[in-house]
C-alpha atoms as a PDB file:
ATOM      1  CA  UNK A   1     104.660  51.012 168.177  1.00  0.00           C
ATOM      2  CA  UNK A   2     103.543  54.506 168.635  1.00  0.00           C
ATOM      3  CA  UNK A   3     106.073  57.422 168.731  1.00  0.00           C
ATOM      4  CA  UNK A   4     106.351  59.323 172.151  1.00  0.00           C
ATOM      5  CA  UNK A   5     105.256  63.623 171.300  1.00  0.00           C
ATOM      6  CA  UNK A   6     106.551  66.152 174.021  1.00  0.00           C
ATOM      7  CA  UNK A   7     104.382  69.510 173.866  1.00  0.00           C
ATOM      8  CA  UNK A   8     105.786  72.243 175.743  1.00  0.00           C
ATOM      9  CA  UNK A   9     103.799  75.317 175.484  1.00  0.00           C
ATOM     10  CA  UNK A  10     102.205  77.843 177.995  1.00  0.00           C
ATOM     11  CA  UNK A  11      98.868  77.966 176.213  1.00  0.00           C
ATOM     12  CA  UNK A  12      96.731  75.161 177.298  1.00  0.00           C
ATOM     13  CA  UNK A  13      94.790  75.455 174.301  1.00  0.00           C
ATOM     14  CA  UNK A  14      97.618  74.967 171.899  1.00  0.00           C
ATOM     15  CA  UNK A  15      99.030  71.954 173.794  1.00  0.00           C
ATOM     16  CA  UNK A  16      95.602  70.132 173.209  1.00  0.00           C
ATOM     17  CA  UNK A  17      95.014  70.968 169.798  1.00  0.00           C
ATOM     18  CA  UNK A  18      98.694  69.772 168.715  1.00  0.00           C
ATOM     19  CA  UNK A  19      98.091  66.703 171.145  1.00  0.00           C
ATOM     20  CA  UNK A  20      94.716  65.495 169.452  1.00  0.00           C
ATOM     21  CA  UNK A  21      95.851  66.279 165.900  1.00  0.00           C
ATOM     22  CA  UNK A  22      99.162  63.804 167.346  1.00  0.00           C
ATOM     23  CA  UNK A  23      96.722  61.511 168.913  1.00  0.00           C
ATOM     24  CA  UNK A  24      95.378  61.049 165.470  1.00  0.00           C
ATOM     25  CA  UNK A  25      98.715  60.217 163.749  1.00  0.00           C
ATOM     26  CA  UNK A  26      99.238  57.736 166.520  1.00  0.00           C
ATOM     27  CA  UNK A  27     101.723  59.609 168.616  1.00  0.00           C
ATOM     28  CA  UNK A  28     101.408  59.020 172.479  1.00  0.00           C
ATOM     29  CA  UNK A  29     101.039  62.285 173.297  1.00  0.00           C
ATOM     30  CA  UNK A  30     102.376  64.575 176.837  1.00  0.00           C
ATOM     31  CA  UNK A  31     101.482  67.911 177.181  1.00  0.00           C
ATOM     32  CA  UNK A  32     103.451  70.793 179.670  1.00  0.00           C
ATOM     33  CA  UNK A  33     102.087  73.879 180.115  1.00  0.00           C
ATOM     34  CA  UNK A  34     104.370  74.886 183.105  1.00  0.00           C
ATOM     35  CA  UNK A  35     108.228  75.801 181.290  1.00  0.00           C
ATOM     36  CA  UNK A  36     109.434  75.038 184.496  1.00  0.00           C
ATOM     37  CA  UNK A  37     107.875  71.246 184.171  1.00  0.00           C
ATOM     38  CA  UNK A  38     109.604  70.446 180.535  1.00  0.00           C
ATOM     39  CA  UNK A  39     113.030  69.476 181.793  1.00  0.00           C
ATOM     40  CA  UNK A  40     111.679  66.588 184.249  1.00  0.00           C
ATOM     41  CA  UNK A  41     109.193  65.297 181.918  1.00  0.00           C
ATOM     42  CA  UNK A  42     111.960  65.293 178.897  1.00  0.00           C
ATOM     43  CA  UNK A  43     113.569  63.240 180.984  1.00  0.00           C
ATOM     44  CA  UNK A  44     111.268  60.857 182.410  1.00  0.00           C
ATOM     45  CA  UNK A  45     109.113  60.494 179.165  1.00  0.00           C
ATOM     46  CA  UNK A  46     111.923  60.707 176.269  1.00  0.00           C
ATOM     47  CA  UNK A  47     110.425  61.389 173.442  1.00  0.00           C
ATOM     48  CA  UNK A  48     110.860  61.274 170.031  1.00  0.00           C
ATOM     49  CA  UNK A  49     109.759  64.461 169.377  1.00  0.00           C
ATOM     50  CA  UNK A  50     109.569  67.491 170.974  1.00  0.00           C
ATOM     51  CA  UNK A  51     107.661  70.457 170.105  1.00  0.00           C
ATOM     52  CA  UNK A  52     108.428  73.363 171.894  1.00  0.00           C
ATOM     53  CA  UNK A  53     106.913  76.868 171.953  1.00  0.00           C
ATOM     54  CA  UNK A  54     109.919  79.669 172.360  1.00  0.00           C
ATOM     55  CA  UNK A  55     108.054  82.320 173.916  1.00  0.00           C
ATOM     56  CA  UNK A  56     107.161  81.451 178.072  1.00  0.00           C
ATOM     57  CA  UNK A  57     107.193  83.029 180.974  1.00  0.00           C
ATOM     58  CA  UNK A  58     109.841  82.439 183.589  1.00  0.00           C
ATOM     59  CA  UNK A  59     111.790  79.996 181.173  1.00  0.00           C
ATOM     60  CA  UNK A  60     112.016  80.701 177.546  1.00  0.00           C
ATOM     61  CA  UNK A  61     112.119  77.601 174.681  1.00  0.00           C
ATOM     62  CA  UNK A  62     115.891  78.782 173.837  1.00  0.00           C
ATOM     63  CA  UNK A  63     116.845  77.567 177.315  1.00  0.00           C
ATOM     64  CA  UNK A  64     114.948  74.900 177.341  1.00  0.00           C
ATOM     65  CA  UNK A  65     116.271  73.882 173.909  1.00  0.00           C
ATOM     66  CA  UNK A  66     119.883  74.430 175.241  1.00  0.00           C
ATOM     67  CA  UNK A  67     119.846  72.335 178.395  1.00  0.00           C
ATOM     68  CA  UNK A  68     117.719  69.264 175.884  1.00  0.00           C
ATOM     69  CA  UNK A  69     120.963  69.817 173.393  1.00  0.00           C
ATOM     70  CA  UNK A  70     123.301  69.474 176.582  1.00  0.00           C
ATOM     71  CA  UNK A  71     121.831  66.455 177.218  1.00  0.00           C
ATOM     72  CA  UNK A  72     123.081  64.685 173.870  1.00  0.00           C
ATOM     73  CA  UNK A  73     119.650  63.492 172.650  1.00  0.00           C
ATOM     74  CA  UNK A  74     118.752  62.465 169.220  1.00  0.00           C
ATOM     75  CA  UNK A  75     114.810  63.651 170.073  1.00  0.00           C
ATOM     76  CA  UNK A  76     113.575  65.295 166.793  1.00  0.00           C
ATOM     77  CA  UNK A  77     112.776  69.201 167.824  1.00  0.00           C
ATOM     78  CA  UNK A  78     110.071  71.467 166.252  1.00  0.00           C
ATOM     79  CA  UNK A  79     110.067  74.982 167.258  1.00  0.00           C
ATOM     80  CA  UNK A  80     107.200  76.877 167.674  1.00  0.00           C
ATOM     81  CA  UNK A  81     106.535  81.199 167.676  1.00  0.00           C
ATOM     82  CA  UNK A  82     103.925  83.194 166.893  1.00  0.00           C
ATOM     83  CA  UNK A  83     106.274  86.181 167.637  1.00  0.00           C
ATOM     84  CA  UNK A  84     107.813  85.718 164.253  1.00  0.00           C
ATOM     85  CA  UNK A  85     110.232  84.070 162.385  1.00  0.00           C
ATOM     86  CA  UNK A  86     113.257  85.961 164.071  1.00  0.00           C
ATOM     87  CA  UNK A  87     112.315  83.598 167.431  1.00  0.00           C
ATOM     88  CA  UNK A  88     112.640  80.223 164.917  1.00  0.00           C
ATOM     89  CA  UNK A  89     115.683  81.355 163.284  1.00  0.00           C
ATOM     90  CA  UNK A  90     117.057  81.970 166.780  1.00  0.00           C
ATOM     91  CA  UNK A  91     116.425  78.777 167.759  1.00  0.00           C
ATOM     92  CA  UNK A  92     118.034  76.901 164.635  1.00  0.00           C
ATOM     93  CA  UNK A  93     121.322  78.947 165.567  1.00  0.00           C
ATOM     94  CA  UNK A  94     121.188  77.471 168.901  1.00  0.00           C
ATOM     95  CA  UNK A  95     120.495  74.269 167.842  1.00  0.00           C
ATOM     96  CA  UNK A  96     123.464  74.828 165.411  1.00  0.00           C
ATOM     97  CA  UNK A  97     126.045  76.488 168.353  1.00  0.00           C
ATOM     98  CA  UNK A  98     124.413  72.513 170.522  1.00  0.00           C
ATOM     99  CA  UNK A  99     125.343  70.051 167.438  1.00  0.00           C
ATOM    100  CA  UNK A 100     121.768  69.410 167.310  1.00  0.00           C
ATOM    101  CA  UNK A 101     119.968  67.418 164.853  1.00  0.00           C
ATOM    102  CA  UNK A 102     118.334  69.553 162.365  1.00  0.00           C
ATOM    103  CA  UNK A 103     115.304  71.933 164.014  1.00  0.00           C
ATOM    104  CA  UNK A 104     111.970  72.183 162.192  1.00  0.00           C
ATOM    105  CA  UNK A 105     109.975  75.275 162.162  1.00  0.00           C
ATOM    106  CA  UNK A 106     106.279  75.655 162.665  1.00  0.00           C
ATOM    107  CA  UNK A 107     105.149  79.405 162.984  1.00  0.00           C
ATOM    108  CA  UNK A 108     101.879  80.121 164.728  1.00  0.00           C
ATOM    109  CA  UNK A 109      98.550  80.498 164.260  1.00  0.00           C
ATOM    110  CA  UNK A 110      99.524  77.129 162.139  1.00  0.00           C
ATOM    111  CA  UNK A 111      96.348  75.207 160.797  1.00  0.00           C
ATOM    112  CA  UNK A 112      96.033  71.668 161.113  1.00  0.00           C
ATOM    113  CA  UNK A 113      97.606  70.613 157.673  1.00  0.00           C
ATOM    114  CA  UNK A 114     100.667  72.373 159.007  1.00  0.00           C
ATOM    115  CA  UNK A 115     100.925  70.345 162.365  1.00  0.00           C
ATOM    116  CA  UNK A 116     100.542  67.145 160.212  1.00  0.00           C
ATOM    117  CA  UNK A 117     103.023  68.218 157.798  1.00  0.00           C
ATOM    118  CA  UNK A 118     105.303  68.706 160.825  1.00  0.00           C
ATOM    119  CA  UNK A 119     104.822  65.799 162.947  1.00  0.00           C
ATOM    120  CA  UNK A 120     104.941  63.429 159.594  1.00  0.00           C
ATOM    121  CA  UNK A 121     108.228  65.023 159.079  1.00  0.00           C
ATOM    122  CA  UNK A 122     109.897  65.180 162.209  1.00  0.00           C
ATOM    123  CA  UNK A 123     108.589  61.006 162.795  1.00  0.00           C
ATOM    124  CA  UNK A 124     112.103  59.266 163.180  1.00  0.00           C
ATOM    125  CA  UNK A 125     112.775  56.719 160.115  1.00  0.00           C
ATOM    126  CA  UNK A 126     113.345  53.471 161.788  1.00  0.00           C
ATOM    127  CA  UNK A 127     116.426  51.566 160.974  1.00  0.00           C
ATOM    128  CA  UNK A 128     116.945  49.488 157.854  1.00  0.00           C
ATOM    129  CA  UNK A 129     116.465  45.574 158.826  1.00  0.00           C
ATOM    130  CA  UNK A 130     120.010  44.040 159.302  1.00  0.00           C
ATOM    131  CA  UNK A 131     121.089  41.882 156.509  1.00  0.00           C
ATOM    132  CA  UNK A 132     121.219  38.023 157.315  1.00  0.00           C
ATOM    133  CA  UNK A 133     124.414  36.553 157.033  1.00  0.00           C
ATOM    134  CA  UNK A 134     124.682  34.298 153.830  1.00  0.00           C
ATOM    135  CA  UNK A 135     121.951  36.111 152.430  1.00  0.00           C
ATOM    136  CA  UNK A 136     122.575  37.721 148.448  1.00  0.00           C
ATOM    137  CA  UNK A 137     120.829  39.604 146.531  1.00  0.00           C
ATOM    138  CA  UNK A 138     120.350  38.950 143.063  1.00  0.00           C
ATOM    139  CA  UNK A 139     120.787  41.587 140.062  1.00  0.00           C
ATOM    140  CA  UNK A 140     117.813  42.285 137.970  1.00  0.00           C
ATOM    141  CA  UNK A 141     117.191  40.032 134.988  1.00  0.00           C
ATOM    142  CA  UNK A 142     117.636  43.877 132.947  1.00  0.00           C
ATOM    143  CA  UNK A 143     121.251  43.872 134.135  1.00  0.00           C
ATOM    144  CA  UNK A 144     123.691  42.461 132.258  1.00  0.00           C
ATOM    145  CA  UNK A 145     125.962  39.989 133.279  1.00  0.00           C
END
């Protein structure tokens, strides 16, 4: 089952590079260009990861980033800036003051080995299989008894 990629970013351009490099990692990809859009599709889509740009008009990625925290989610966040790393470290602090999950950093221009590198490591682990009851596990023959 494919993982579900929110890209929120002003720059149409970035939100379709990011969401073909995604498509190719076999993320189902949405793309928001409008700041004022990324709340409703958060919501509706859910995703499992969220990469959001920090600097847009009208509504900023801290806000946005804020009102996602509020909302108690365990979505995996990347930040994005070209504007320097004083806009990322911003972020993690917010994410810090929201109890959010740990906030990975991609600066911009990034080059494609970076948004892989990214995306592979925000990808949620899936849960450990649940043990079956009566089941045992036997020591290796190395171990002594």
């Amino acid at each position: 089952m494919s993982q579900k990629l929110l890209v929120v970013d002003d720059e149409k351009s970035i939100t379709r590079i990011i969401g073909r490099i995604a498509e190719s990692l076999d993320y189902e990809v949405f793309e928001v260009n409008d700041p004022a859009d990324a709340l409703d599709t958060f919501t509706r889509v859910q995703p499992d990861v969220l990469m959001l740009d920090m600097i847009m008009p009208d509504i900023d990625g801290v806000d946005i980033l804020r009102q996602v925290a509020a909302m108690g989610t365990t979505t995996r966040i990347v930040v994005m800036s070209g504007f320097g790393s004083g806009y990322l470290r911003l972020a993690k602090a917010v994410a810090a003051f929201e109890d959010q999950p740990a906030i990975i950093e991609l600066a911009k221009p990034f080059r494609r080995s970076g948004v892989i590198a990214v995306l592979d490591c925000a990808r949620p682990v899936p849960p450990l299989p649940a043990a079956t009851p009566g089941m045992t596990h036997a020591a290796p023959a190395w171990v002594a008894a």
